[in-house]
C-alpha atoms as a PDB file:
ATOM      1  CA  UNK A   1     -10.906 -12.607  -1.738  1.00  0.00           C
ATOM      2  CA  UNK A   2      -8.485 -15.022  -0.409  1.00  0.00           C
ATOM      3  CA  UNK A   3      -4.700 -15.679  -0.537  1.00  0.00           C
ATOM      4  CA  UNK A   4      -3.647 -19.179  -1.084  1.00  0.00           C
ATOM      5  CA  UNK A   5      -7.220 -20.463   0.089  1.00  0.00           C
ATOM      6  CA  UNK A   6      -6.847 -17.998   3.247  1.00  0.00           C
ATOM      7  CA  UNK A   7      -8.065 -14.948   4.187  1.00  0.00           C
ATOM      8  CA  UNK A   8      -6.310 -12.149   3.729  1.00  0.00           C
ATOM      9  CA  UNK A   9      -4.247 -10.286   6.389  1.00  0.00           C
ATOM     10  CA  UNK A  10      -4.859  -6.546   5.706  1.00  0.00           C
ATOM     11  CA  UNK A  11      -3.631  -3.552   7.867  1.00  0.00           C
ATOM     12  CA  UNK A  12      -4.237  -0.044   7.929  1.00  0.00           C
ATOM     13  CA  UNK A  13      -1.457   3.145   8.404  1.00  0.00           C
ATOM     14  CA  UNK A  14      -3.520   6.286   9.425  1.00  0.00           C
ATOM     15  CA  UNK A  15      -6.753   5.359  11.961  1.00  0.00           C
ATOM     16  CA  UNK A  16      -8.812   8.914  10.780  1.00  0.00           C
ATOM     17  CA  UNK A  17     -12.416   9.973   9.943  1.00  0.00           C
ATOM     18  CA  UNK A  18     -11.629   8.624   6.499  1.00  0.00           C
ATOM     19  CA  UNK A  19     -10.835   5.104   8.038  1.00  0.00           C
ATOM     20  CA  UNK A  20     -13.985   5.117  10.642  1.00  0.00           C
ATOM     21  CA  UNK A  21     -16.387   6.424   8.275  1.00  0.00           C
ATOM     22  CA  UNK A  22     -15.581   5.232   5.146  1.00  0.00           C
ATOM     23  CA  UNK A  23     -13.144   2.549   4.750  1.00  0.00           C
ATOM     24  CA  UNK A  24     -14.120   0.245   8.237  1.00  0.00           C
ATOM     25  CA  UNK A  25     -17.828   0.171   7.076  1.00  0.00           C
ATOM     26  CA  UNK A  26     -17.088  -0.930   3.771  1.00  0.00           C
ATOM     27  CA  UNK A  27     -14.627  -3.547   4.711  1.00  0.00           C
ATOM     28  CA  UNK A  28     -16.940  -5.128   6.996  1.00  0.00           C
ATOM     29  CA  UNK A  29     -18.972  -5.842   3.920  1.00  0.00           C
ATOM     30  CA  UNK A  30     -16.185  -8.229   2.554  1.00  0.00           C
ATOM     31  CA  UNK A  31     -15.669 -11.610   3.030  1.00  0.00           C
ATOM     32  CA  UNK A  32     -12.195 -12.985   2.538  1.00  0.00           C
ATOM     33  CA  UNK A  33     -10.360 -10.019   4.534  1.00  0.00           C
ATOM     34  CA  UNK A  34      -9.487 -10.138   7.869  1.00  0.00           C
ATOM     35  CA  UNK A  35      -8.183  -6.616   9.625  1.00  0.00           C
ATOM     36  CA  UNK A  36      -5.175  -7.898  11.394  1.00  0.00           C
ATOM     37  CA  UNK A  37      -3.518  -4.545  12.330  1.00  0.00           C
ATOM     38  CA  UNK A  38      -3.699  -0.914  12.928  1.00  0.00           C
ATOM     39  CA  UNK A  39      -0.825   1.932  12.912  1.00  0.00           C
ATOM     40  CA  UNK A  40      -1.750   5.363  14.519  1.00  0.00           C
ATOM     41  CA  UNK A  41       0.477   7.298  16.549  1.00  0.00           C
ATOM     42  CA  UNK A  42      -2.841   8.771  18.712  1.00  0.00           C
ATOM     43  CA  UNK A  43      -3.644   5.718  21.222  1.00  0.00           C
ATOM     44  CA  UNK A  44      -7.329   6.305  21.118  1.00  0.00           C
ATOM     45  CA  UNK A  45      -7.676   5.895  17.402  1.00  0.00           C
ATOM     46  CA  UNK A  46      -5.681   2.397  17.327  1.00  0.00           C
ATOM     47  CA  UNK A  47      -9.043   0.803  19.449  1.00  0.00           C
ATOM     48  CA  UNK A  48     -10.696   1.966  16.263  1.00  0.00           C
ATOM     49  CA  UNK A  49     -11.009  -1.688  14.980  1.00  0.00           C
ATOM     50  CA  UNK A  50     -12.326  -4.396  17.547  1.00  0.00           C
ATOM     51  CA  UNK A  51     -10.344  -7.253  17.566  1.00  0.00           C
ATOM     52  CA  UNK A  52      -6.852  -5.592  15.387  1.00  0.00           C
ATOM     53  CA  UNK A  53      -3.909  -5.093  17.252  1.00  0.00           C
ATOM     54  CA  UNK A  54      -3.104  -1.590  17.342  1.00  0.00           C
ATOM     55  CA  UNK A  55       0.574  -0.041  16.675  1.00  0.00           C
ATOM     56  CA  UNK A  56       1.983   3.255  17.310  1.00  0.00           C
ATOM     57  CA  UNK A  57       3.548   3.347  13.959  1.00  0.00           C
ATOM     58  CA  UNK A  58       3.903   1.406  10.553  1.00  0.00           C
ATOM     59  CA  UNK A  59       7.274   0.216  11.677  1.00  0.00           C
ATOM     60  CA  UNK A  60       6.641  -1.357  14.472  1.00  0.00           C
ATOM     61  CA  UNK A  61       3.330  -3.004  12.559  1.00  0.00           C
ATOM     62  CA  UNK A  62       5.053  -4.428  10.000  1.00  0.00           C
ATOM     63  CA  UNK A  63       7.989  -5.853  12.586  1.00  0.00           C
ATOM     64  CA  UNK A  64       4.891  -8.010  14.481  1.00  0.00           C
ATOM     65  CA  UNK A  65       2.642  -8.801  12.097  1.00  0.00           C
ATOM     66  CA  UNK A  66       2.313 -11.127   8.921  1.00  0.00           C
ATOM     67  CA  UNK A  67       0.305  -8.956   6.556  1.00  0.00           C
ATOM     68  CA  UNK A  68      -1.020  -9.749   2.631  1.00  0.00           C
ATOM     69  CA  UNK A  69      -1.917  -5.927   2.131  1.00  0.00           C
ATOM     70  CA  UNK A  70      -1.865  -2.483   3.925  1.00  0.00           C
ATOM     71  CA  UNK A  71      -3.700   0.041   3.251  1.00  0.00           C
ATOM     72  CA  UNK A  72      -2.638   3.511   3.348  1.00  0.00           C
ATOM     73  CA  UNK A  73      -4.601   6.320   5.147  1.00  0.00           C
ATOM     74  CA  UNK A  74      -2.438   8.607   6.537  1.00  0.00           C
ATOM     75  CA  UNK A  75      -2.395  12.418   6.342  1.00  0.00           C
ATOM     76  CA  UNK A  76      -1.260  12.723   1.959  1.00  0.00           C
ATOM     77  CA  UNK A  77       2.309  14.103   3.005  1.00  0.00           C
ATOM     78  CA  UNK A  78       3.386  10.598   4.457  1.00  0.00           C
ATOM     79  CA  UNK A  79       2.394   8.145   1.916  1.00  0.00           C
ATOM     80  CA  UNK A  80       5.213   8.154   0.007  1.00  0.00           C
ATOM     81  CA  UNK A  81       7.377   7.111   2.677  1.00  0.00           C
ATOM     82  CA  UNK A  82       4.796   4.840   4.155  1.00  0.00           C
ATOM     83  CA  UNK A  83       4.499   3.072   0.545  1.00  0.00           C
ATOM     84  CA  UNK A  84       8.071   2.989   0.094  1.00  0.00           C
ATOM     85  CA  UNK A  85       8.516   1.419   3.580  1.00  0.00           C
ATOM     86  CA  UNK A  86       5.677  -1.147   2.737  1.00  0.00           C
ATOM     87  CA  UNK A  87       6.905  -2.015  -1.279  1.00  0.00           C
ATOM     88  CA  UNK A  88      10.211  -3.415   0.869  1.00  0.00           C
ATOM     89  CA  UNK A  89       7.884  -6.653   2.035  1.00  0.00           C
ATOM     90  CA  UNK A  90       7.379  -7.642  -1.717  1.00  0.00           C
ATOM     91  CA  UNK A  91       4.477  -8.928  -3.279  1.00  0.00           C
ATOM     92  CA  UNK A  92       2.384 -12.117  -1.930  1.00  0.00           C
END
């Protein structure tokens, strides 16, 4: 998958078990994406992705960094908000 003939920028919101176990191994597997960025609030879980720069929140993510997509895995009682806050960047 690519984005004008470039990868894509993806970040994540929410660095959990979810993330390591599930969603990390099976990105890996994809060519085309490129994990750009991390939001967690808890410092050890933004070094969960090797070479992503890691964010204490989605805010301050979205302020530094260029992203295509983010995907949203934090606890089910913020998405809402966090989907609201990311639907404000538009579409690519």
């Amino acid at each position: 998958m690519n984005v004008g003939g470039r990868e894509l920028a993806l970040g994540i919101v929410g660095c959990g078990l979810a993330v390591e176990r599930g969603h990390l191994p099976a990105l890996a597997g994809l060519e085309g994406i490129r994990l750009t960025a991390v939001a967690d609030p808890v410092a050890d879980r933004r070094r969960i992705a090797p070479g992503a720069v890691g964010y204490a929140n989605l805010d301050e993510m979205l302020a530094a960094e260029r992203l295509d997509a983010v995907l949203i895995c934090s606890p089910p009682g913020s998405h809402v908000q966090h989907a609201e806050t990311t639907g404000k960047l538009g579409s690519c």
